[in-house]
Protein backbone atom coordinates (compact mmCIF):
# COMPACT_ATOMS: atom_id res chain seq x y z
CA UNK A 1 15.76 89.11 -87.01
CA UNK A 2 18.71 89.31 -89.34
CA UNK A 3 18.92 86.16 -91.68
CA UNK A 4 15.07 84.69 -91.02
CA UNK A 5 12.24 85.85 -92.76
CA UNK A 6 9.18 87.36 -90.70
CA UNK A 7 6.66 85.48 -90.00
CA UNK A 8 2.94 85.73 -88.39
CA UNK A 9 2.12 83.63 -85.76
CA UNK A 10 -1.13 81.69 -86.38
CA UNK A 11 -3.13 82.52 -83.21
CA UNK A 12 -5.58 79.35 -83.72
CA UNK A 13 -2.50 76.76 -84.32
CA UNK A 14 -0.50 77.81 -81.39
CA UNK A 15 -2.46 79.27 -79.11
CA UNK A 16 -1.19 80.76 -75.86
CA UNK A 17 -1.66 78.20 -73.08
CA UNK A 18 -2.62 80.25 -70.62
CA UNK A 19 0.35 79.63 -68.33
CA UNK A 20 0.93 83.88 -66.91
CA UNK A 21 -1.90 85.81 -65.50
CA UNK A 22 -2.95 88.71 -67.71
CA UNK A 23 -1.37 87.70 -70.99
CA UNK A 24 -2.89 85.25 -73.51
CA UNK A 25 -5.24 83.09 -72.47
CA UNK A 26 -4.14 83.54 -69.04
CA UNK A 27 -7.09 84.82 -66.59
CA UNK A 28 -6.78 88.41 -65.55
CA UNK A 29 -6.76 89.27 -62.32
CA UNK A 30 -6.87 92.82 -61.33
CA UNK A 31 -5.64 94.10 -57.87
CA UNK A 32 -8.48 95.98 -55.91
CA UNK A 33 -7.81 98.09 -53.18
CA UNK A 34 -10.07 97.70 -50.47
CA UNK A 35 -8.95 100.14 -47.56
CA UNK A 36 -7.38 96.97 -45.58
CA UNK A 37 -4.52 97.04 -43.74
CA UNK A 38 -3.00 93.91 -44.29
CA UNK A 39 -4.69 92.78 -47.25
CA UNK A 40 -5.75 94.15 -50.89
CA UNK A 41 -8.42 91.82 -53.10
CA UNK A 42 -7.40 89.87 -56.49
CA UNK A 43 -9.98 89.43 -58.36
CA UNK A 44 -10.46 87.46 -62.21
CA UNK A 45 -13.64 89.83 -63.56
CA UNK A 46 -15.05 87.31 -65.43
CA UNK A 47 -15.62 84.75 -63.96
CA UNK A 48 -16.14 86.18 -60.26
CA UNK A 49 -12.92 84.70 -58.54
CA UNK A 50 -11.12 86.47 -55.84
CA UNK A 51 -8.49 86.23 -53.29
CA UNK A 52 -7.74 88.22 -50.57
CA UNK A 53 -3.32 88.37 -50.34
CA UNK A 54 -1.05 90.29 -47.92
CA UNK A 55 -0.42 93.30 -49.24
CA UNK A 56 3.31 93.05 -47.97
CA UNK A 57 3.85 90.16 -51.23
CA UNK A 58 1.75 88.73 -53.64
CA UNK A 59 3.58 85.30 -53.97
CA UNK A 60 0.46 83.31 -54.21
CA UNK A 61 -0.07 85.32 -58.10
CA UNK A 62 3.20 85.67 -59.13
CA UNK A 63 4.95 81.86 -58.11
CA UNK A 64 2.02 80.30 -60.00
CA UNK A 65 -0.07 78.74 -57.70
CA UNK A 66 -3.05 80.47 -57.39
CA UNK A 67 -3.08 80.37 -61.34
CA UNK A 68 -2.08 76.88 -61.43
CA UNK A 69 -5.43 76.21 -58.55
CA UNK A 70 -7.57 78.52 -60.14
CA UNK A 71 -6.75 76.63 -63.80
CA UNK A 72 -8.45 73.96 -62.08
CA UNK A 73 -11.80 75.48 -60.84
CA UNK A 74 -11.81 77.85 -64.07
CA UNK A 75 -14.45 76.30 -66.27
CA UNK A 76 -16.61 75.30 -63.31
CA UNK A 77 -16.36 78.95 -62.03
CA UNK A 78 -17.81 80.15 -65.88
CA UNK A 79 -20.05 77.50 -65.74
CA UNK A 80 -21.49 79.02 -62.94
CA UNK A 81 -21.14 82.00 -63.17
CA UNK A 82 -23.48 82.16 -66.74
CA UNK A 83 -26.05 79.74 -65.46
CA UNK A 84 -26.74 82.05 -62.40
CA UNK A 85 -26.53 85.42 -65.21
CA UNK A 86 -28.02 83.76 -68.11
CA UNK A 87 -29.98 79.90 -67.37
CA UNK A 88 -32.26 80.73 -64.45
CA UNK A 89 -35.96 81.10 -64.63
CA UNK A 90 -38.40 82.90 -63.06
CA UNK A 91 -39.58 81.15 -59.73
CA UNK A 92 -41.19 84.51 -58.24
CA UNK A 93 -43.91 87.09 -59.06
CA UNK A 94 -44.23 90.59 -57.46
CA UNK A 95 -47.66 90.59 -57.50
CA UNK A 96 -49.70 94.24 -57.08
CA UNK A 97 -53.60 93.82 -56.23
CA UNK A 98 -54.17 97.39 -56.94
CA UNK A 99 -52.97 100.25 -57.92
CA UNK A 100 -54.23 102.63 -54.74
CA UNK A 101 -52.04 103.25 -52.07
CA UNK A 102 -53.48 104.96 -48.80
CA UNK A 103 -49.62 107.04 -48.72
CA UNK A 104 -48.25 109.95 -51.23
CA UNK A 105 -44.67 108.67 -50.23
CA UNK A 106 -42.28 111.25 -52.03
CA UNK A 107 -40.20 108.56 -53.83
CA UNK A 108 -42.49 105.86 -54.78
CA UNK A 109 -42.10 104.90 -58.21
CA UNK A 110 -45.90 104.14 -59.09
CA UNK A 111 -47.45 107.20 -60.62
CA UNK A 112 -49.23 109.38 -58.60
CA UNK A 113 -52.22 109.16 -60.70
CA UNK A 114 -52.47 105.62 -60.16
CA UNK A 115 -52.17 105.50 -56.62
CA UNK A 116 -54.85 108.00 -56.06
CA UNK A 117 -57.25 106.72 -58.80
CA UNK A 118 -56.15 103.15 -59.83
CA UNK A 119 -57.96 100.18 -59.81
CA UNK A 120 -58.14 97.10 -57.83
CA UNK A 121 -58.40 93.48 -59.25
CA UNK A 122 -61.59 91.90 -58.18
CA UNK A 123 -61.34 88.91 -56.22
CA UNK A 124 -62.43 86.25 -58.97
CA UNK A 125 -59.83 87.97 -60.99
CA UNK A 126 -56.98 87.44 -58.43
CA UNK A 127 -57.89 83.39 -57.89
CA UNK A 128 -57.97 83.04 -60.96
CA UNK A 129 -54.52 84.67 -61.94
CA UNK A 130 -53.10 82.19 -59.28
CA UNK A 131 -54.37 79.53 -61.19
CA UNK A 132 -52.69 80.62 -64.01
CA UNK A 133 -49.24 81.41 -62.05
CA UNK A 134 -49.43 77.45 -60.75
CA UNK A 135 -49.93 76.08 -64.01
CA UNK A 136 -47.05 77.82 -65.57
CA UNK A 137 -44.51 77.40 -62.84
CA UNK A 138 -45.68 73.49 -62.56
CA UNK A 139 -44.70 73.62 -65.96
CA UNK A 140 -41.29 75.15 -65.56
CA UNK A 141 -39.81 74.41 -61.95
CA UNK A 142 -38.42 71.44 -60.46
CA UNK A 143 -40.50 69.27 -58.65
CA UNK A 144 -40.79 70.51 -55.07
CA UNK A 145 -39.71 73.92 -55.73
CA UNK A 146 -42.33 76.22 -54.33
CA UNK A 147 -42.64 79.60 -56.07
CA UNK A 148 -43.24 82.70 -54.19
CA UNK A 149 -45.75 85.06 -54.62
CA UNK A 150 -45.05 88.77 -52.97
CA UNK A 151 -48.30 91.18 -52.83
CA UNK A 152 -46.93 94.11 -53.47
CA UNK A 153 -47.58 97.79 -54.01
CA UNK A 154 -49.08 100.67 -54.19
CA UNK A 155 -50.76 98.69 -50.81
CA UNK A 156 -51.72 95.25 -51.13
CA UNK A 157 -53.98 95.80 -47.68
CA UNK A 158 -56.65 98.44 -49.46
CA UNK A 159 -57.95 95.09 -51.74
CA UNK A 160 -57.83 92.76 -48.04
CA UNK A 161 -60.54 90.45 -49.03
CA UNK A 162 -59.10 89.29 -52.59
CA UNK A 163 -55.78 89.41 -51.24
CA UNK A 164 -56.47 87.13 -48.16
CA UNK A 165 -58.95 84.86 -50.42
CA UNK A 166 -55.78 83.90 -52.34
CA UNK A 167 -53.50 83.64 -49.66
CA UNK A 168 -56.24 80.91 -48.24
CA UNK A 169 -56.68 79.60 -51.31
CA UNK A 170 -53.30 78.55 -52.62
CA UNK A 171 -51.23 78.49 -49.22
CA UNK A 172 -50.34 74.67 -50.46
CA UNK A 173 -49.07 75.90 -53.82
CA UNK A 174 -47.19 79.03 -52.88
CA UNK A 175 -44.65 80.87 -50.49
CA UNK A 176 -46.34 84.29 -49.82
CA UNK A 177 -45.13 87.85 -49.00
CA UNK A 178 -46.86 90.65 -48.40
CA UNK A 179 -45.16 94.16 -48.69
CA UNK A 180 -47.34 97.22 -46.45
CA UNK A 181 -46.96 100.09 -45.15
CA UNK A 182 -48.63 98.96 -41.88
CA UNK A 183 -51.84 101.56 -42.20
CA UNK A 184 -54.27 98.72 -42.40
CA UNK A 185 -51.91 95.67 -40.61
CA UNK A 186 -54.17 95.05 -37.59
CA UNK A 187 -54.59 92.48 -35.11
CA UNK A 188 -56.27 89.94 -37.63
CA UNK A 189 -54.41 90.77 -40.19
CA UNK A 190 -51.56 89.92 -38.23
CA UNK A 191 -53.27 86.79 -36.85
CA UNK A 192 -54.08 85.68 -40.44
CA UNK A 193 -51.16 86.19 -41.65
CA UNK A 194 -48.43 84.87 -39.66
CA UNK A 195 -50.53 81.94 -39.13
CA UNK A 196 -50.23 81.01 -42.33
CA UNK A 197 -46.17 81.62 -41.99
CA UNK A 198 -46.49 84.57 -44.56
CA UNK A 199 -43.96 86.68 -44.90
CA UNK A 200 -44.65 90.37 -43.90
CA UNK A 201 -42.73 93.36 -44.59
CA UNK A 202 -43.09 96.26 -43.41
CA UNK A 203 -41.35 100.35 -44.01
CA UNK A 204 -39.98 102.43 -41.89
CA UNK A 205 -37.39 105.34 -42.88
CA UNK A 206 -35.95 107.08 -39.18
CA UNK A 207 -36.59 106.21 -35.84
CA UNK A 208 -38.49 109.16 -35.13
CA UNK A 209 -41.71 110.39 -36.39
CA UNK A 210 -39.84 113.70 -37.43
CA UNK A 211 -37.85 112.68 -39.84
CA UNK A 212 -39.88 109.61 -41.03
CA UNK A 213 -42.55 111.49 -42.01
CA UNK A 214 -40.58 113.74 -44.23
CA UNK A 215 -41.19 111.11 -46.84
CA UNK A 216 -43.34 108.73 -45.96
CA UNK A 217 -47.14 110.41 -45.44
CA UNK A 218 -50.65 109.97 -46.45
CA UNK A 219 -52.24 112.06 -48.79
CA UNK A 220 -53.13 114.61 -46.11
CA UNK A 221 -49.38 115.07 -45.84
CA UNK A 222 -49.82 113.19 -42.16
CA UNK A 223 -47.08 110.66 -41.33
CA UNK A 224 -48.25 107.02 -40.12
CA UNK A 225 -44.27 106.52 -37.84
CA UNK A 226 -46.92 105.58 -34.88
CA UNK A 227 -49.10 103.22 -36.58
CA UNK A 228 -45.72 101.50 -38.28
CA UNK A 229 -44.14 101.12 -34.39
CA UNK A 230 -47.37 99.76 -33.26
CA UNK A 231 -47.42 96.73 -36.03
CA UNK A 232 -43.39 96.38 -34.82
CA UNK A 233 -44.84 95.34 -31.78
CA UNK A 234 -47.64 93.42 -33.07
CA UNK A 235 -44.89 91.41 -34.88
CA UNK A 236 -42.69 91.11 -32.37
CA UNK A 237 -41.76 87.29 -31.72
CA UNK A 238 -42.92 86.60 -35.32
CA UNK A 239 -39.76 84.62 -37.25
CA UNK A 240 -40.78 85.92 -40.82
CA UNK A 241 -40.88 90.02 -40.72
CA UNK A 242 -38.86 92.40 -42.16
CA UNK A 243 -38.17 96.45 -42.55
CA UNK A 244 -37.68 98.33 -44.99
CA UNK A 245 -35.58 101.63 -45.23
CA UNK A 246 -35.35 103.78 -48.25
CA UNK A 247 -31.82 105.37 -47.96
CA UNK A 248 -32.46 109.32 -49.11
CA UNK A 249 -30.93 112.77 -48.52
CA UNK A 250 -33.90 112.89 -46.33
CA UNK A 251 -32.52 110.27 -43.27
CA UNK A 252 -29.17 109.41 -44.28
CA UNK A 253 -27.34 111.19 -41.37
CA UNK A 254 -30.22 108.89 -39.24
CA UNK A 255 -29.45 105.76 -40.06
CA UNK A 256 -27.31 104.90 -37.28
CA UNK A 257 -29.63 105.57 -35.23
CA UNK A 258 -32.42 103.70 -36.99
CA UNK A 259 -29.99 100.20 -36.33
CA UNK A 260 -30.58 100.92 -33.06
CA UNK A 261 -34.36 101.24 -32.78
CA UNK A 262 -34.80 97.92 -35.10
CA UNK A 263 -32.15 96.18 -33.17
CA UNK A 264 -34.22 97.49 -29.66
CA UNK A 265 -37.50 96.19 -31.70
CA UNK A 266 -35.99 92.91 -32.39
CA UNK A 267 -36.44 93.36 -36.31
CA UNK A 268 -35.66 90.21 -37.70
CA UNK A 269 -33.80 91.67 -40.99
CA UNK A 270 -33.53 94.83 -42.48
CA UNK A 271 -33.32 96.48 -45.89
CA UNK A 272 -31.52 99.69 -46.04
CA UNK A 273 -32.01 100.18 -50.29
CA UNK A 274 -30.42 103.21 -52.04
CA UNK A 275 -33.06 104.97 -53.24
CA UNK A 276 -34.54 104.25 -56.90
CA UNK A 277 -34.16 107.18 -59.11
CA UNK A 278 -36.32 106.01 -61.87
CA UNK A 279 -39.36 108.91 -61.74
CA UNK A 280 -37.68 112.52 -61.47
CA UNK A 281 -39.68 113.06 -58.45
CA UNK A 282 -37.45 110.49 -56.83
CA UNK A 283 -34.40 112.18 -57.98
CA UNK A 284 -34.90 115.19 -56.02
CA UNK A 285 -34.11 112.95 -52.93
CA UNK A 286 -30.90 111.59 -53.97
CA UNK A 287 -27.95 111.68 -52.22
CA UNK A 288 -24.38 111.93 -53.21
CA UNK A 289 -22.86 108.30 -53.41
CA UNK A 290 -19.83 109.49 -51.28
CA UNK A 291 -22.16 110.91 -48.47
CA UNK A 292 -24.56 107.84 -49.23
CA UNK A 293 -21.69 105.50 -48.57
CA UNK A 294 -20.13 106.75 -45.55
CA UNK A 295 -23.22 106.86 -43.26
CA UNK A 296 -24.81 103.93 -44.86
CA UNK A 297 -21.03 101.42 -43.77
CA UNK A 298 -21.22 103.36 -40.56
CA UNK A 299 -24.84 101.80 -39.98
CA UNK A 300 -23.46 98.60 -40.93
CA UNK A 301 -20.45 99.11 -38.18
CA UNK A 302 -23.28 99.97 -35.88
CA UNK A 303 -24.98 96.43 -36.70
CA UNK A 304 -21.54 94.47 -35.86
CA UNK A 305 -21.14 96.37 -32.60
CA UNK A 306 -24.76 95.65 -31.05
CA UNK A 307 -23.82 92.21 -32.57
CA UNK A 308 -20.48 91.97 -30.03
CA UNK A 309 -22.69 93.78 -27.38
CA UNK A 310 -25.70 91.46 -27.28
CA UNK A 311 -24.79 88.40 -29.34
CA UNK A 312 -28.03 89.12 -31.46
CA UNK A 313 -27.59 90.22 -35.23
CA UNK A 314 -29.64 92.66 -37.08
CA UNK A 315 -28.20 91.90 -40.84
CA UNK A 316 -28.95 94.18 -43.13
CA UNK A 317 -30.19 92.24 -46.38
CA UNK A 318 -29.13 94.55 -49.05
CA UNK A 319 -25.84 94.67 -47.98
CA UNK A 320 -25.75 90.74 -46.93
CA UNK A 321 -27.01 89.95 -50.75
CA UNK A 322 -23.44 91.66 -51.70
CA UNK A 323 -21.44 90.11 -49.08
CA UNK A 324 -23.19 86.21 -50.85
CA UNK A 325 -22.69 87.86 -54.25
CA UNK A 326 -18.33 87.31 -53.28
CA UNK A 327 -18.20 84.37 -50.62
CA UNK A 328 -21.21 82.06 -52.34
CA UNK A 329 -23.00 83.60 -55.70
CA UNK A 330 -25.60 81.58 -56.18
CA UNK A 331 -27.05 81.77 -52.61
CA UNK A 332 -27.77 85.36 -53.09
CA UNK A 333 -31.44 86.03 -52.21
CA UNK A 334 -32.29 89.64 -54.11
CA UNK A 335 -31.33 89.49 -58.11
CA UNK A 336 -31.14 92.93 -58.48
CA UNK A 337 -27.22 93.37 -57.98
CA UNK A 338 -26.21 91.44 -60.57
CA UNK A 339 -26.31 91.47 -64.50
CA UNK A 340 -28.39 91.11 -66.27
CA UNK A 341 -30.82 91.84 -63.07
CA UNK A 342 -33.61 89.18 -61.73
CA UNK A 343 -36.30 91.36 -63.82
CA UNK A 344 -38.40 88.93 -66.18
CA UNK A 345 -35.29 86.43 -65.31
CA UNK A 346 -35.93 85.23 -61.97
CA UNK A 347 -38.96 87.23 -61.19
CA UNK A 348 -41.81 89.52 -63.02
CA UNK A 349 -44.28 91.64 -62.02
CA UNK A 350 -48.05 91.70 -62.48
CA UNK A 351 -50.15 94.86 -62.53
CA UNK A 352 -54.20 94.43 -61.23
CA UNK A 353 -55.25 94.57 -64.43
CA UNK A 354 -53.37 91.81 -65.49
CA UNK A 355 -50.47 93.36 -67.32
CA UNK A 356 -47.13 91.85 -67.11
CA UNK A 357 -43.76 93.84 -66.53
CA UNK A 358 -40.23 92.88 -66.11
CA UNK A 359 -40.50 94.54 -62.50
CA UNK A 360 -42.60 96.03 -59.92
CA UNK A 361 -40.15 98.99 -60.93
CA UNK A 362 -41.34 99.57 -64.44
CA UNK A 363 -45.09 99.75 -63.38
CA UNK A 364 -46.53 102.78 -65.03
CA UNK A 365 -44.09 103.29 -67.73
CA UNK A 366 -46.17 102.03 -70.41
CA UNK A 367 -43.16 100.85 -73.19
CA UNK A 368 -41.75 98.06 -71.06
CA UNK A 369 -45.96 96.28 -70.66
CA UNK A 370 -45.38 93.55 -72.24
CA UNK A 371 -48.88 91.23 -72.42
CA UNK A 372 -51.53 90.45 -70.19
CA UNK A 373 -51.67 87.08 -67.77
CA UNK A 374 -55.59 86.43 -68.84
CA UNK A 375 -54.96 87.03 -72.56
CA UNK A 376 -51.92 85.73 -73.29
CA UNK A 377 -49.45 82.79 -72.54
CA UNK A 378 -46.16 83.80 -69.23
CA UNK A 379 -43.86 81.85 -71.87
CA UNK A 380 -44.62 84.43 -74.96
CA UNK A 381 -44.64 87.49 -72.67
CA UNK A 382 -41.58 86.68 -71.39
CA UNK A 383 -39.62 86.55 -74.85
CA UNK A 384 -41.59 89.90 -75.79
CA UNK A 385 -39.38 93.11 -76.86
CA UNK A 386 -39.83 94.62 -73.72
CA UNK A 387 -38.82 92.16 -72.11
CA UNK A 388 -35.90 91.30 -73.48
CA UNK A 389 -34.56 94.92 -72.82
CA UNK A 390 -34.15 94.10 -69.42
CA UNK A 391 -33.24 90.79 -69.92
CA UNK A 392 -30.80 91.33 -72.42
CA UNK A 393 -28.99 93.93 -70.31
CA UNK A 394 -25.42 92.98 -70.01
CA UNK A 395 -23.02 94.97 -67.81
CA UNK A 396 -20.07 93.23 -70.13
CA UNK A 397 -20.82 95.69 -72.40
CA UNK A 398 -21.87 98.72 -69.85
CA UNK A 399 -19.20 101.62 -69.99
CA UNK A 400 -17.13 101.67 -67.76
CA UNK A 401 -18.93 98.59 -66.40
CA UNK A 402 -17.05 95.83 -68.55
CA UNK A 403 -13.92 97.76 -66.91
CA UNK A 404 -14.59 97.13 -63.71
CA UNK A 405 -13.40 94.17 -61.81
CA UNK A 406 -16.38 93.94 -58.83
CA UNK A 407 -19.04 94.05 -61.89
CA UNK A 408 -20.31 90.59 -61.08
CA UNK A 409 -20.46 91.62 -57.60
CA UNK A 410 -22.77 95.07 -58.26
CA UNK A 411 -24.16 94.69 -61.76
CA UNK A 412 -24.75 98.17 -62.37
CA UNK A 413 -28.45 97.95 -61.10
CA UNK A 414 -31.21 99.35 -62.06
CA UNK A 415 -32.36 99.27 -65.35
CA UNK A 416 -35.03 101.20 -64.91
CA UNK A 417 -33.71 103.99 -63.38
CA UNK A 418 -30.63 103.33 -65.93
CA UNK A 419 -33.55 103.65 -68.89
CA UNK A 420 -35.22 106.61 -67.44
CA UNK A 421 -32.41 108.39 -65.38
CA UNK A 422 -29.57 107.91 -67.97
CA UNK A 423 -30.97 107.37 -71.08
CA UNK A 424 -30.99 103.82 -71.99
CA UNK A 425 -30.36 99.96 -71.03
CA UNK A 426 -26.54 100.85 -72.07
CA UNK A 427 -25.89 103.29 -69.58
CA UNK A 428 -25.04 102.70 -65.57
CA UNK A 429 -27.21 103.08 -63.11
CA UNK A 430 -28.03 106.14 -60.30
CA UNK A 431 -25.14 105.17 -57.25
CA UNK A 432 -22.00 103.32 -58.83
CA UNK A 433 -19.56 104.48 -56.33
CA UNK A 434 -21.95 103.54 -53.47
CA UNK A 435 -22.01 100.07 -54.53
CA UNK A 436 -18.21 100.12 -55.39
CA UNK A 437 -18.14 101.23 -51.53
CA UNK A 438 -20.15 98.16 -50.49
CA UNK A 439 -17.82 95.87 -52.61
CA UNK A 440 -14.86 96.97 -50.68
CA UNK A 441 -16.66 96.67 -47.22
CA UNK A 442 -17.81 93.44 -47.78
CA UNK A 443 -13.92 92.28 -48.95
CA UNK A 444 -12.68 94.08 -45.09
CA UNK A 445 -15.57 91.94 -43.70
CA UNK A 446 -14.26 88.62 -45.17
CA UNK A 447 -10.27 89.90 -44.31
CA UNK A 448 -11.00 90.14 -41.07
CA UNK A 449 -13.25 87.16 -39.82
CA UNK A 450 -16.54 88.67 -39.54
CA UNK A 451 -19.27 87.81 -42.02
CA UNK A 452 -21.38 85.51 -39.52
CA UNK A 453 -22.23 88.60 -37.94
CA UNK A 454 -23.56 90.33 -40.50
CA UNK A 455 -25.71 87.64 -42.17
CA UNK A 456 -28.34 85.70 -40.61
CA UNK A 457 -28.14 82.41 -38.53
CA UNK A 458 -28.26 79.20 -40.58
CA UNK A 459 -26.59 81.18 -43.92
CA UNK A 460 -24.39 78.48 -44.91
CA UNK A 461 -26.53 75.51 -44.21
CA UNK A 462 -26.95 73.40 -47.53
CA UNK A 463 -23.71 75.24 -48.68
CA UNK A 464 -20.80 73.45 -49.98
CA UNK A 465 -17.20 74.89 -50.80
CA UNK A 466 -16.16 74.23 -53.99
CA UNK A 467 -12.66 75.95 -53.76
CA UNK A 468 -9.69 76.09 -51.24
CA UNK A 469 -6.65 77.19 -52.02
């Protein structure tokens, strides 16, 4: 300006006070639309805050008072938001018995050479790797926090005897899981099992025997959809079950109808996950995420209308994680949408021969073992290089991740398949616009009034809000 010298503004003595979204050190909040009629989302990336406004006006931005009620909340909502991405520990281990599995599923993720050949741990062996698992987590959890111990797979049920011995022996110290196929999950089994409240779930891809068997067959290429219905009715009445669907090109145009037979069956819950593209013969079954997302939201439609039919829900846990990850973060259930992920964070796995990994997921690809449970102390394994790969994993610095508004909702899962599929812990994972899909869902859900329906009964208890604008 004419008659005044120029001059360069200092930013650290006068800062900006933050008083306009999206300049300064004003939040940002980006507009999403998300295929409502009345409403569109505002979202502040960072720090996970939303509101849903008419899309007819956005007076609540621009007059100031959502910024001036958000300005309020906005440390709290960091504060949050980094202890649930960065200060948890683990409280879970995915814990495989063996490496055998009974099935030659088409997608499974544990080499093929290992599920034919692999070894189970010996009984002695698995007591005392409980031992070891109490002793660290009494060291590292609250008191009265129970940690959780899922036998997982390959199939838990070929090494029964160890499996069970543990199960008896630490039912005090533990929450168990147990993840099967069903081929061995008889009568006692059953009775053993659910006596001692253990969770049990279960897979099942289609609701025919056609279809499901496509993928999911023993290593005679014969498909087991009989012996899986037969354990559904075994189960039946039992409050701590669940299914599992693998979402592939092989039964995505099925999976309405696959709502229906677990709602008929009285599932409990149900996963429908997105297939996990981290071994190339997994990749072969992967859908497109536009086709993926359009059959897998018209499942979820067909969940809220046997819901209004019958008053009984059938939520679908992958997609109720996402609907938590917006309405109540840190009561979301599965850490694997979110970054970085629950791997060696909130969870780790343990191979039968004692080998640690970041996730069940990373079993058999030998750069991310990271120590062994009898030789070496959970504390230094979890600090190890490989390790901290997964840990360290930080959508905030993802392209285009650290663009993207919803990235706190979806966290650019998996690393695995991100390492393996794409080349590194820096690149996305296998079905962005599939989960970009969900996001948007999940926003109509809350616009219109519906989320009890698609979440399960007691959500909210012990639940707080913290917000209300």
């Amino acid at each position: 300006m004419a008659g005044k010298k120029n001059s360069v503004v200092d930013g650290t003595k006068a800062p900006s006070r933050g008083r306009f979204v999206n300049t300064g050190n004003g939040p940002t909040f980006q507009e999403i639309d998300i295929g409502h009629s009345d409403y569109v989302a505002i979202i502040e990336p960072k720090t996970a805050f939303w509101s849903l406004v008419p899309k007819d006006g956005h007076a609540g931005v621009r007059d100031g008072e959502l910024l001036k009620s958000y300005g309020k909340k906005a440390e709290q909502f960091a504060k949050e938001m980094d202890t649930l991405r960065f200060g948890l520990k683990p409280s879970a281990v995915y814990f495989n018995p063996t490496e055998r599995c009974n099935m030659n599923c088409t997608y499974c993720y544990i080499p093929e050479q290992m599920r034919r050949k692999g070894e189970h741990m010996p009984e002695k062996k698995l007591l005392q790797a409980l031992a070891t698992l109490k002793k660290y987590f009494q060291r590292t959890l609250p008191k009265g926090v129970m940690p959780q111990v899922i036998f997982h797979g390959a199939e838990p049920l070929l090494n029964r005897q160890a499996v069970f011995a543990g199960i008896e022996e630490y039912k005090k110290d533990f929450l168990f899981g147990i993840q099967t196929n069903t081929a061995l999950l008889d009568d006692e089994a059953v009775a053993f099992l659910s006596k001692r409240q253990v969770s049990i779930g279960i897979s099942l891809d289609a609701p025919t025997a056609r279809i499901s068997d496509r993928t999911r067959k023993n290593w005679d290429g014969q498909g087991i959809f009989k012996q899986v219905v037969a354990a559904m009715e075994r189960l039946k009445g039992y409050e701590h079950w669940s299914v599992i669907c693998t979402v592939t090109d092989a039964n995505l145009r099925h999976l309405n109808k696959l709502v229906d037979f677990f709602h008929e069956k009285e599932v409990p819950m149900c996963l429908m996950n997105i297939l996990r593209c981290t071994l190339p013969e997994s990749r072969s079954l992967k859908p497109g995420d536009a086709e993926a997302a359009r059959y897998f939201l018209a499942a979820l439609d067909r969940t809220y209308e046997l819901y209004e039919q019958t008053g009984r829900r059938l939520p679908v846990g992958n997609f109720a994680n996402i609907l938590l990850a917006i309405i109540a973060p840190a009561a979301r259930r599965l850490m694997c949408d979110i970054s970085p992920c629950g791997g060696g964070r909130c969870f780790f796995a343990l191979a039968p021969n004692g080998e640690m990994f970041p996730c069940s997921e990373f079993i058999g690809l030998e750069r991310f073992q990271s120590g062994n449970l009898f030789t070496d102390k959970i504390e230094t394994v979890l600090e190890s290089e490989p390790f901290r790969l997964v840990t360290e994993r930080n959508v905030d610095t993802i392209d285009p991740c650290r663009q993207c508004a919803i990235r706190h909702f979806c966290g650019s899962p998996c690393p695995a398949e991100a390492h393996e599929m794409n080349g590194g812990m820096d690149k996305t994972g296998a079905f962005c616009e599939f989960y970009e899909e969900q996001v948007r869902y999940a926003f109509r859900v809350i616009a219109d009034g519906k989320v009890d329906a698609y979440l399960w009964d007691g959500w909210d208890k012990d639940l707080k809000t913290t917000f209300v604008y």
